[in-house]
PDB file of N, CA and C in Angstrom:
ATOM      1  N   UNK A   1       0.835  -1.179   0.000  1.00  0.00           N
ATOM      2  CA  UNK A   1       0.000   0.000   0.000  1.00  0.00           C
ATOM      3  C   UNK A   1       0.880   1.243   0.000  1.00  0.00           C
ATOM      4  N   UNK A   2       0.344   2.220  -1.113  1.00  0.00           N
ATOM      5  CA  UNK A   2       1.465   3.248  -0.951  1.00  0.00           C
ATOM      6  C   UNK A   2       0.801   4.946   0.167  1.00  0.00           C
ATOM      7  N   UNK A   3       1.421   5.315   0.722  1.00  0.00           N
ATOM      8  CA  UNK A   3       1.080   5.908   1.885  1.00  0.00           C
ATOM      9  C   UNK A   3       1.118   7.523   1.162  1.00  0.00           C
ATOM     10  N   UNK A   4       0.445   8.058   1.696  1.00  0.00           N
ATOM     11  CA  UNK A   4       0.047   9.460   1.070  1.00  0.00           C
ATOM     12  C   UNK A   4       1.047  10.314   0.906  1.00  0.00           C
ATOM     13  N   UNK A   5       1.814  10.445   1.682  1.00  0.00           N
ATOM     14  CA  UNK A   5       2.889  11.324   1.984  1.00  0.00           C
ATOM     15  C   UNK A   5       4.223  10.812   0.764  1.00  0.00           C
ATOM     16  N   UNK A   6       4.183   9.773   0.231  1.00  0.00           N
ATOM     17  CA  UNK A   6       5.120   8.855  -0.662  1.00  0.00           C
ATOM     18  C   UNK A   6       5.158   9.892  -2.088  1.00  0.00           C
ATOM     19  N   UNK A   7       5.420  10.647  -2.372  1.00  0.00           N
ATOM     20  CA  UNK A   7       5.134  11.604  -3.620  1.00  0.00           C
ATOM     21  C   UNK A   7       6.798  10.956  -4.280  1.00  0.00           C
ATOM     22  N   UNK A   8       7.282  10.271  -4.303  1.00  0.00           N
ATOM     23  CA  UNK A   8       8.281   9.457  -5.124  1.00  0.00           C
ATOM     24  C   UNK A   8       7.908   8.173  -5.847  1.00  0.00           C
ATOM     25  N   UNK A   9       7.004   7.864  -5.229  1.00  0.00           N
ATOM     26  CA  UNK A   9       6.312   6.817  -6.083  1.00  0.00           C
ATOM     27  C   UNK A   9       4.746   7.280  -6.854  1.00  0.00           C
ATOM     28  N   UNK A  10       4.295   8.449  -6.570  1.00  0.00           N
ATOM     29  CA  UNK A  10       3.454   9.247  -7.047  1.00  0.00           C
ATOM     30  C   UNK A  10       3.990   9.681  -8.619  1.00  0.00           C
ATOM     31  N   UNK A  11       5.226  10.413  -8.391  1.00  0.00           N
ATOM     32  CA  UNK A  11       6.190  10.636  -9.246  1.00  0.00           C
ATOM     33  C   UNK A  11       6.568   9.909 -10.271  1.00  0.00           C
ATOM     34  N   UNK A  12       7.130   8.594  -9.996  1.00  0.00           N
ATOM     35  CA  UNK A  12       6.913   7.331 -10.890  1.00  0.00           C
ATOM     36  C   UNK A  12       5.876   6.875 -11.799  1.00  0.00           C
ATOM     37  N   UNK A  13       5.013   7.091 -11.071  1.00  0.00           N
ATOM     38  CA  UNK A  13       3.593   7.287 -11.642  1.00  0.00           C
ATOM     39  C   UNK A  13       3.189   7.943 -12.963  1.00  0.00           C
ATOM     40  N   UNK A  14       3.572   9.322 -12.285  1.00  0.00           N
ATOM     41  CA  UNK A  14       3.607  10.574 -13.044  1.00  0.00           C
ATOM     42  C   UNK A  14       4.122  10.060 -14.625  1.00  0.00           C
ATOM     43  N   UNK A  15       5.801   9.913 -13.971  1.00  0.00           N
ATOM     44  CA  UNK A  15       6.640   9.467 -15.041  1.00  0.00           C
ATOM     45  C   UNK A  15       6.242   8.499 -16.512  1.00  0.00           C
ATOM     46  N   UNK A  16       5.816   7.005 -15.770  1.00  0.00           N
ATOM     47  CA  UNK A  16       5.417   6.295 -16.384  1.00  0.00           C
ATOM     48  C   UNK A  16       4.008   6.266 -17.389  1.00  0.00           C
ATOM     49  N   UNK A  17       3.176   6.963 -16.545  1.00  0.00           N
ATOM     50  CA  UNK A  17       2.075   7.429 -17.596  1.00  0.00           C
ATOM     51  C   UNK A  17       1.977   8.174 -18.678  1.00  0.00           C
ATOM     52  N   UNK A  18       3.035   9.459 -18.715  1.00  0.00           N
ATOM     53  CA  UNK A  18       3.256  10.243 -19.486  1.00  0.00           C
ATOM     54  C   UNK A  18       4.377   9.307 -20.774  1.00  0.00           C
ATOM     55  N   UNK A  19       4.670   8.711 -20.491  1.00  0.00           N
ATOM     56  CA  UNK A  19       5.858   8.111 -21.676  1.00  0.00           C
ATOM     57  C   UNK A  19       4.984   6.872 -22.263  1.00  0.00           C
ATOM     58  N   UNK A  20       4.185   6.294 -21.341  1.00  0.00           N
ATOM     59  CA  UNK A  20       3.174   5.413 -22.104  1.00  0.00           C
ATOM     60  C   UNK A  20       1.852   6.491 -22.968  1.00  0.00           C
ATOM     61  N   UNK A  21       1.613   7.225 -22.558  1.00  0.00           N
ATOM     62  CA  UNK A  21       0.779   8.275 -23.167  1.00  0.00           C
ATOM     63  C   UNK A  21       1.545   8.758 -25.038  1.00  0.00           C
ATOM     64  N   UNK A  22       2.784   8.829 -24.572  1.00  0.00           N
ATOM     65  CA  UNK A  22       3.736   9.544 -25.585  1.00  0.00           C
ATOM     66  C   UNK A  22       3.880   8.242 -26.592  1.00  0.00           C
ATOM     67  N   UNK A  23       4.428   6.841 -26.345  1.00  0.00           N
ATOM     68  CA  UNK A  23       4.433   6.118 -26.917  1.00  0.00           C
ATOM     69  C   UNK A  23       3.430   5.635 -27.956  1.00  0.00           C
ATOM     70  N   UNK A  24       2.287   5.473 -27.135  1.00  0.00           N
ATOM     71  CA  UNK A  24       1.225   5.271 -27.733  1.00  0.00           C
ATOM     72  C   UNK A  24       0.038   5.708 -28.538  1.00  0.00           C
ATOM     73  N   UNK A  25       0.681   6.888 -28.916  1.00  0.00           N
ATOM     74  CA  UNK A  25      -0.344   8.162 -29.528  1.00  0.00           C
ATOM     75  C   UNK A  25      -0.340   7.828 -30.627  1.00  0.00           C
ATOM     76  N   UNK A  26       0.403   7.160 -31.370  1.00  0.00           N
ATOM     77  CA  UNK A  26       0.806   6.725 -32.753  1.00  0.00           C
ATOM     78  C   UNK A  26      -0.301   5.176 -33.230  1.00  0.00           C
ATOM     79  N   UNK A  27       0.097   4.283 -31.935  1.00  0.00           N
ATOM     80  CA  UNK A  27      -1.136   3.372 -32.117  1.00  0.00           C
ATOM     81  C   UNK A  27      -2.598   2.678 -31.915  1.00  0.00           C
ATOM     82  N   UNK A  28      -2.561   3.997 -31.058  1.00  0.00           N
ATOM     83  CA  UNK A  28      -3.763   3.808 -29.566  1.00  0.00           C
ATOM     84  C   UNK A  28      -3.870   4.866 -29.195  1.00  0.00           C
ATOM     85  N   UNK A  29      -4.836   6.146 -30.066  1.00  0.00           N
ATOM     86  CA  UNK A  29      -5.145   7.543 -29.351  1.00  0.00           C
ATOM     87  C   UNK A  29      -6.184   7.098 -27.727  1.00  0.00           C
ATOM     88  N   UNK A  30      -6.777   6.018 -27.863  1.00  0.00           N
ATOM     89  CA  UNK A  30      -7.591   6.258 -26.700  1.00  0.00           C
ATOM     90  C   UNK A  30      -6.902   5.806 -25.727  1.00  0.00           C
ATOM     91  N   UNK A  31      -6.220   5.097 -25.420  1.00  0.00           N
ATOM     92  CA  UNK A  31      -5.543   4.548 -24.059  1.00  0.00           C
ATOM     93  C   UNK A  31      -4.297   5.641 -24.049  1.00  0.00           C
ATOM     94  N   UNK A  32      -3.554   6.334 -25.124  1.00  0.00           N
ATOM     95  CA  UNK A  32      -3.171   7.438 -24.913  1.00  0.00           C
ATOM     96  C   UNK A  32      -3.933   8.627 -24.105  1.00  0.00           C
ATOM     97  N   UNK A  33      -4.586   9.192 -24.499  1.00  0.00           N
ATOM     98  CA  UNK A  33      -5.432  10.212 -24.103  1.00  0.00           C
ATOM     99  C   UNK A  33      -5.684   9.709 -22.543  1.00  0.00           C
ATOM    100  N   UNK A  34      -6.187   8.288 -22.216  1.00  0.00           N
ATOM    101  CA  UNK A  34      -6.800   7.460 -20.730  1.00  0.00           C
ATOM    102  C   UNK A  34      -4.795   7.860 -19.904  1.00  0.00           C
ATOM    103  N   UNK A  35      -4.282   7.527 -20.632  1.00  0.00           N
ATOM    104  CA  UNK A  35      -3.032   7.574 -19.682  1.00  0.00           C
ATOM    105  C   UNK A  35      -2.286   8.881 -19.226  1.00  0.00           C
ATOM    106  N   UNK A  36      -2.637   9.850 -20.313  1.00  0.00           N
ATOM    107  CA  UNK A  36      -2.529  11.563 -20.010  1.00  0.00           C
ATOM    108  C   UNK A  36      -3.143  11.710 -19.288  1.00  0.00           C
ATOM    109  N   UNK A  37      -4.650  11.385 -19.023  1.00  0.00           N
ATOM    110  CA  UNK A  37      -5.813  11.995 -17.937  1.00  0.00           C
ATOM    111  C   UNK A  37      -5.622  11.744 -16.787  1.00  0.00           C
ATOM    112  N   UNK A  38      -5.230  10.570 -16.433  1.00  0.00           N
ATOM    113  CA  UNK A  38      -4.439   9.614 -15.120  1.00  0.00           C
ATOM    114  C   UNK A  38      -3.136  10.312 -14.352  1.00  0.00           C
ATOM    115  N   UNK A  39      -2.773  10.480 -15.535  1.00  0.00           N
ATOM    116  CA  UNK A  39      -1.616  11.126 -14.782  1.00  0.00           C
ATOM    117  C   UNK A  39      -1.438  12.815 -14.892  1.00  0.00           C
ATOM    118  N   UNK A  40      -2.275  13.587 -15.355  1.00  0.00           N
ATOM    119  CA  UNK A  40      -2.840  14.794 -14.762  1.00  0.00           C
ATOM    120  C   UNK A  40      -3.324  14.916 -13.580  1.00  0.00           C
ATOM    121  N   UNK A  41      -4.478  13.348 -13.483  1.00  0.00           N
ATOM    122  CA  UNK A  41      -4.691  14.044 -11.983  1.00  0.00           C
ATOM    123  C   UNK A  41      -3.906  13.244 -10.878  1.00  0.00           C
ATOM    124  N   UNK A  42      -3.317  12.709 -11.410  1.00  0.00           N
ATOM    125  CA  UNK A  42      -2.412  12.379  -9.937  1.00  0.00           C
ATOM    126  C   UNK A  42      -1.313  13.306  -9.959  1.00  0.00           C
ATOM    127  N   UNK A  43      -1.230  14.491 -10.882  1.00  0.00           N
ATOM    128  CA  UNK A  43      -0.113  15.641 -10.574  1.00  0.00           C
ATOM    129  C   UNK A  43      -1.184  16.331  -9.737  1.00  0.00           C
ATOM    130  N   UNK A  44      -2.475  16.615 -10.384  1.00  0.00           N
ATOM    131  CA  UNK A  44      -3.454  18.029  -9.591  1.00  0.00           C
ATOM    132  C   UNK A  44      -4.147  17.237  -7.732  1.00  0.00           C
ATOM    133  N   UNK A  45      -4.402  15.772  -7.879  1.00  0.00           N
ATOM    134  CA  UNK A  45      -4.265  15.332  -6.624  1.00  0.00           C
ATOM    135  C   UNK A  45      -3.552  15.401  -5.413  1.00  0.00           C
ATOM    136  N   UNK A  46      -2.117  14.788  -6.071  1.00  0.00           N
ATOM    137  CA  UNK A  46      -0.968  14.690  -4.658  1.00  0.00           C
ATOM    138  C   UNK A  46      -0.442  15.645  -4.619  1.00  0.00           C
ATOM    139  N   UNK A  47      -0.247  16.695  -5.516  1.00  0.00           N
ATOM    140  CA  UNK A  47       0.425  18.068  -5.643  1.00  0.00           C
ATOM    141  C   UNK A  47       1.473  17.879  -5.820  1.00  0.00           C
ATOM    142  N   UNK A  48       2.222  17.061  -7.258  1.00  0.00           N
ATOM    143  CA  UNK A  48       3.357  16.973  -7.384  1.00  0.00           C
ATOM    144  C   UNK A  48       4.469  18.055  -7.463  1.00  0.00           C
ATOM    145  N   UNK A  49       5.437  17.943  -7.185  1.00  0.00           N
ATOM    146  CA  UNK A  49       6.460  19.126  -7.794  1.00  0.00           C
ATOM    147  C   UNK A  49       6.964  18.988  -9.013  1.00  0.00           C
ATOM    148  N   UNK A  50       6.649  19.506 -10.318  1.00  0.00           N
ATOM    149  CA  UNK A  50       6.764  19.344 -11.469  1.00  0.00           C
ATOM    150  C   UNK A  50       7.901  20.426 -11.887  1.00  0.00           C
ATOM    151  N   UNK A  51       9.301  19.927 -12.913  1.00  0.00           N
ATOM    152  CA  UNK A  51       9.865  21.091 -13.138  1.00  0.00           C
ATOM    153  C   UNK A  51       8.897  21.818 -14.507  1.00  0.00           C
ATOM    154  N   UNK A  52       9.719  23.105 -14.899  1.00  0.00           N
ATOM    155  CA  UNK A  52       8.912  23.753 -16.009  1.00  0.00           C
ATOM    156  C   UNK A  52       8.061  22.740 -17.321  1.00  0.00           C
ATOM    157  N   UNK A  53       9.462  22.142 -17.403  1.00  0.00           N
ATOM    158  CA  UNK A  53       9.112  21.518 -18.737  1.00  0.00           C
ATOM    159  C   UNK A  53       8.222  19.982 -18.893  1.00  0.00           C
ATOM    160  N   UNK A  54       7.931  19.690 -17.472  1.00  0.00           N
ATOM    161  CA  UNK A  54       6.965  18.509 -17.668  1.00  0.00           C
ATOM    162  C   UNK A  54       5.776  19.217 -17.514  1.00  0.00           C
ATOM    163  N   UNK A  55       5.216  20.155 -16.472  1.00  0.00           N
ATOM    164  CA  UNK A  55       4.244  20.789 -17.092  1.00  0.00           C
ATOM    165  C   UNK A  55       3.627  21.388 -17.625  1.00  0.00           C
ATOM    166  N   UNK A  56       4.107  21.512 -18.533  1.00  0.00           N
ATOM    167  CA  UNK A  56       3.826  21.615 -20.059  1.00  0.00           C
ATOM    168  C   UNK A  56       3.601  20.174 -21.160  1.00  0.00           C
ATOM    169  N   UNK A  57       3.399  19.416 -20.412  1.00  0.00           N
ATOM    170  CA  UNK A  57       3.398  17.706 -20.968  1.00  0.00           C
ATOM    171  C   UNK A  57       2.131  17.284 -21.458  1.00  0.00           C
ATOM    172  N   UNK A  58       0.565  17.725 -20.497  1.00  0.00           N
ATOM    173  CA  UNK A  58      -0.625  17.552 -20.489  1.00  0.00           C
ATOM    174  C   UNK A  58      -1.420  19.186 -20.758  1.00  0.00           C
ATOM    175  N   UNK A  59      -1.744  18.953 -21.913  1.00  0.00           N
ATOM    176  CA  UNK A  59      -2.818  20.829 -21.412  1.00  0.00           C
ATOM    177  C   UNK A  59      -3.786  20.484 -20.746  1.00  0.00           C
ATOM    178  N   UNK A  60      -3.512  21.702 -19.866  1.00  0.00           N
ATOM    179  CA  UNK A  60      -4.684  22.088 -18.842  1.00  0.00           C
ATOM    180  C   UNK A  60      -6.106  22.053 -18.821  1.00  0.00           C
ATOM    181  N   UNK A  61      -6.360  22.203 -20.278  1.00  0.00           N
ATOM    182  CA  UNK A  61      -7.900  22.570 -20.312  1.00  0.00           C
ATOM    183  C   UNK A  61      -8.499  21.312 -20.828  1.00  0.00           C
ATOM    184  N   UNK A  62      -7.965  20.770 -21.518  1.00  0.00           N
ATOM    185  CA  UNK A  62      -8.357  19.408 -22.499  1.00  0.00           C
ATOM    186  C   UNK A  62      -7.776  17.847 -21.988  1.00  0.00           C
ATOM    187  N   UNK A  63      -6.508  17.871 -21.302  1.00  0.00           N
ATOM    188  CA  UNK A  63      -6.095  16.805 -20.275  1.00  0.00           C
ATOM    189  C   UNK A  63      -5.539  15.809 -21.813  1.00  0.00           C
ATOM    190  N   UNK A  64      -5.132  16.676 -22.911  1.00  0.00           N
ATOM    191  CA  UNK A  64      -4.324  15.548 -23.337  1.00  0.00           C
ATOM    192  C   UNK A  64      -2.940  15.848 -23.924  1.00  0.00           C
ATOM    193  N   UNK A  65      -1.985  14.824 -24.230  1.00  0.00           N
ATOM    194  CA  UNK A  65      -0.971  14.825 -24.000  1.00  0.00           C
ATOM    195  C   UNK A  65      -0.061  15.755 -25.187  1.00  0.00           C
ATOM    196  N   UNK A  66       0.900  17.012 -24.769  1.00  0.00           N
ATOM    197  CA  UNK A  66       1.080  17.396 -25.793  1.00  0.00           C
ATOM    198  C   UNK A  66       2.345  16.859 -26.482  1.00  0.00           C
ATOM    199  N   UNK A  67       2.324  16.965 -27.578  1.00  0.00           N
ATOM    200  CA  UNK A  67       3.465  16.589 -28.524  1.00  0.00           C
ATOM    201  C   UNK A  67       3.791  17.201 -29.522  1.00  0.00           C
ATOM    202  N   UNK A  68       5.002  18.137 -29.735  1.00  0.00           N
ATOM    203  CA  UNK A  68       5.664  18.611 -30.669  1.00  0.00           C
ATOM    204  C   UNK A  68       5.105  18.111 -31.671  1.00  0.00           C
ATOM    205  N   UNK A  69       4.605  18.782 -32.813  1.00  0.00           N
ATOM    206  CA  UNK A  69       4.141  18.825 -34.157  1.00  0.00           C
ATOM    207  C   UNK A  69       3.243  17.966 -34.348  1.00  0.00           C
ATOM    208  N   UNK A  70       2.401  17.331 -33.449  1.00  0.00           N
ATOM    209  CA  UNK A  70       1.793  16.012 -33.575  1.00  0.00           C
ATOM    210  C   UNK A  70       0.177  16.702 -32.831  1.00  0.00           C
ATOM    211  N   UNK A  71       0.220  17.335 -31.988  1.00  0.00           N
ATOM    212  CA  UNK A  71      -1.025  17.428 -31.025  1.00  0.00           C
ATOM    213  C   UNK A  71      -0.775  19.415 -30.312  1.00  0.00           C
ATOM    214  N   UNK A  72       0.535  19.558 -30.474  1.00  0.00           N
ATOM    215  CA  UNK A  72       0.862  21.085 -29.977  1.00  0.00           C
ATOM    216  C   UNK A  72       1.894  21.856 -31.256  1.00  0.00           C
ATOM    217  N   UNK A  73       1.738  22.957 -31.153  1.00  0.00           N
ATOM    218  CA  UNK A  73       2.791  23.874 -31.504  1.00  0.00           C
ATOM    219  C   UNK A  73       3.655  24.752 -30.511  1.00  0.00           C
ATOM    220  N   UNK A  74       5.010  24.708 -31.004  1.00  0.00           N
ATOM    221  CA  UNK A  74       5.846  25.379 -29.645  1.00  0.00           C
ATOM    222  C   UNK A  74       6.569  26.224 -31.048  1.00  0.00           C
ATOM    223  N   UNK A  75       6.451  27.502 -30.510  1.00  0.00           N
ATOM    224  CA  UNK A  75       7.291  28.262 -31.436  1.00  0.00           C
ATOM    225  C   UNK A  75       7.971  28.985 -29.790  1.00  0.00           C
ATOM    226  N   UNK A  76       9.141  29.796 -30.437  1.00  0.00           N
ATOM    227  CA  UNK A  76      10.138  30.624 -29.270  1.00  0.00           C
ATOM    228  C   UNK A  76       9.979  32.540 -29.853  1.00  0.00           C
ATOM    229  N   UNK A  77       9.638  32.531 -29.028  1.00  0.00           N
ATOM    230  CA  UNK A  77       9.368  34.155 -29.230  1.00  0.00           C
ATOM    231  C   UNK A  77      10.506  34.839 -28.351  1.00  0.00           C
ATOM    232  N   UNK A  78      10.652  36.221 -28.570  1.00  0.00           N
ATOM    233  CA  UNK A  78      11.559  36.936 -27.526  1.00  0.00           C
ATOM    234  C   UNK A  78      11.986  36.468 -26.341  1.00  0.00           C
ATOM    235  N   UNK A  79      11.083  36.614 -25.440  1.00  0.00           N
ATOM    236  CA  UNK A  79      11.052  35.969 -24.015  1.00  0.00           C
ATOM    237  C   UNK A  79      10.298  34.774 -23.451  1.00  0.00           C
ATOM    238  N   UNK A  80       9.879  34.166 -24.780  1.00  0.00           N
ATOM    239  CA  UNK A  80       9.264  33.043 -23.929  1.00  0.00           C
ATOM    240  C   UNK A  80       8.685  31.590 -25.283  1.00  0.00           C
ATOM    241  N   UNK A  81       8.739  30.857 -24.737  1.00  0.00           N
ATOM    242  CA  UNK A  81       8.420  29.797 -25.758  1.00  0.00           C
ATOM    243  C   UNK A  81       6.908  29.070 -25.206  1.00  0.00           C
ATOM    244  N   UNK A  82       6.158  29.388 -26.600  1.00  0.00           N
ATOM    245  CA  UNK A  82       4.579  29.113 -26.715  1.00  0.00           C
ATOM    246  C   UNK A  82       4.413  27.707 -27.147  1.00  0.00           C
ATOM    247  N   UNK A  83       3.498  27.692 -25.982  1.00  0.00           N
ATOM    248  CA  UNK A  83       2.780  25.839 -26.466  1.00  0.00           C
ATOM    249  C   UNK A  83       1.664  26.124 -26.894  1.00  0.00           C
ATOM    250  N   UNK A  84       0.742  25.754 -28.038  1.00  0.00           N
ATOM    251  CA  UNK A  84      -0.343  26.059 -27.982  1.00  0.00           C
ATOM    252  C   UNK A  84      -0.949  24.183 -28.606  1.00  0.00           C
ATOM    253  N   UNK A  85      -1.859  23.721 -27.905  1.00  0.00           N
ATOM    254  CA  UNK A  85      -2.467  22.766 -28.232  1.00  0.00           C
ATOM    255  C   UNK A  85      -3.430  22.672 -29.862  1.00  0.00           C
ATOM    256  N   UNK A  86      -3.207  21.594 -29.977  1.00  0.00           N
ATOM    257  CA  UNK A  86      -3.893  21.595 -31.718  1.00  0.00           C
ATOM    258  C   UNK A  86      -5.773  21.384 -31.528  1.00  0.00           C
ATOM    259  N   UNK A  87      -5.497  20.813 -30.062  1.00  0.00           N
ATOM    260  CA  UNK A  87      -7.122  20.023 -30.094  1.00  0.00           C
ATOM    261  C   UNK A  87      -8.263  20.860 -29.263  1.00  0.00           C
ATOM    262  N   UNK A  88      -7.231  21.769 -28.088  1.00  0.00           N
ATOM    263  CA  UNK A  88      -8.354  23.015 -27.761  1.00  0.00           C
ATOM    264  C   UNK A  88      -8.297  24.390 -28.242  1.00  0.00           C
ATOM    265  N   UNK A  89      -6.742  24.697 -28.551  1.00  0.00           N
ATOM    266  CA  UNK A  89      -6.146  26.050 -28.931  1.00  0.00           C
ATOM    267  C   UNK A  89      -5.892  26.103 -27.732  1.00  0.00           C
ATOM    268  N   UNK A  90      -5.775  25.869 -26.929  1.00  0.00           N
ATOM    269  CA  UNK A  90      -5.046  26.679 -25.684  1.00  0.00           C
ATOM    270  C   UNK A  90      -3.678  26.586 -25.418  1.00  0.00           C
ATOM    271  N   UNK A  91      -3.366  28.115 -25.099  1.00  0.00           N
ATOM    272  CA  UNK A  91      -1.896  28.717 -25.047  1.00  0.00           C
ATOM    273  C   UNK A  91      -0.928  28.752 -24.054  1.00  0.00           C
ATOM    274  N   UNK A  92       0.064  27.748 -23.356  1.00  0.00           N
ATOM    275  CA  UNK A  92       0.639  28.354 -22.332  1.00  0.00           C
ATOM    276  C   UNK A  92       2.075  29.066 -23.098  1.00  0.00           C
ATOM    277  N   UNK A  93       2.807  29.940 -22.030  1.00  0.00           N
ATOM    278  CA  UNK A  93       3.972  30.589 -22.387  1.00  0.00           C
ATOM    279  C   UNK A  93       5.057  30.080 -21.137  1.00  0.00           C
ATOM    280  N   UNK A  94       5.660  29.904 -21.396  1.00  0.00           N
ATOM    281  CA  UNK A  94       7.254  29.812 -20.763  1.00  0.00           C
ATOM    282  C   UNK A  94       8.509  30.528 -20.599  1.00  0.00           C
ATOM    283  N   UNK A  95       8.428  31.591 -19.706  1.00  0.00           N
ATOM    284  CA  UNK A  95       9.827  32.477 -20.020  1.00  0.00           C
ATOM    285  C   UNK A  95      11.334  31.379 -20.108  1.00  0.00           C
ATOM    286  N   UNK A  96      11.801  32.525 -20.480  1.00  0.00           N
ATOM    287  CA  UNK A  96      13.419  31.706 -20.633  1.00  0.00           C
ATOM    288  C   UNK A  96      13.853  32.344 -20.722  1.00  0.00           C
ATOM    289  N   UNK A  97      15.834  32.117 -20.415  1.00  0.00           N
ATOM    290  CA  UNK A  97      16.794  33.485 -20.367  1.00  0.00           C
ATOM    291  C   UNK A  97      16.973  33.428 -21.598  1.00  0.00           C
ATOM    292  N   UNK A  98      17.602  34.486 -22.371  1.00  0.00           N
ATOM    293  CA  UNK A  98      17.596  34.830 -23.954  1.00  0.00           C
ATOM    294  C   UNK A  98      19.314  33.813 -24.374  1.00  0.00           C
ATOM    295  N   UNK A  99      19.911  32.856 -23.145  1.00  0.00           N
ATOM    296  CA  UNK A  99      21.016  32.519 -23.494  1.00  0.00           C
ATOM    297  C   UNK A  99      20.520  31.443 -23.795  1.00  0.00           C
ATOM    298  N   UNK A 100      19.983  30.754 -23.357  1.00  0.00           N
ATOM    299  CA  UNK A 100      19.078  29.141 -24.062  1.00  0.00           C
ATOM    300  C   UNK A 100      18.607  29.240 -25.562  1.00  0.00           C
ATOM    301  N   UNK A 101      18.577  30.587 -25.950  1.00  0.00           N
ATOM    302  CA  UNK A 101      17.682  30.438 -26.888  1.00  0.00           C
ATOM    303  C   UNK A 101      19.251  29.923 -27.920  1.00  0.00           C
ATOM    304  N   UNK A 102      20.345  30.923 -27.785  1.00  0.00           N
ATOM    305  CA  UNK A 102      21.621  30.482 -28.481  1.00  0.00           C
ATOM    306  C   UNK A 102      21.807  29.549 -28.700  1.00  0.00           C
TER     307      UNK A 102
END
């Protein structure tokens, strides 16, 4: 039994759903999409600590999984690099220092 306070195996979780989500978008949109949703809410449940760039993994509004040229668009603007989803339109932004962009 895993105990509430355990957010490392929550994490795992996290992990594993999202790469089975990613894998499988190609042969299986629905158990894709089932494995993004799963592991959205066990980030918005246990209150994971997510760095920048995993959340940005699932959009917010639609709960499915994004993917470079496949399901999102990420272009890099001045100060910040735009995700925008293909399946709701919705936009997040990401600052960044202007030396990453080099």
């Amino acid at each position: 039994m895993i105990k509430r306070k355990d957010k490392a195996a929550f994490k795992r979780d996290f992990d594993f759903l999202v790469k089975g989500a990613k894998e499988l978008y190609d042969s299986d949109r629905g158990r894709s999409e089932r494995y993004a949703y799963i592991a959205y809410k066990i980030y918005l449940s246990k209150k994971l600590e997510l760095s920048k760039q995993e959340k940005v993994l699932i959009c917010k509004r639609c709960n499915k999984i994004l993917i470079s040229g496949k399901t999102a668009v990420v272009r890099l603007r001045k100060k910040a690099i735009i995700y925008k989803c293909l399946n709701c339109g919705n936009v997040r932004k990401l600052g960044y220092d202007k030396s990453i962009r080099r």
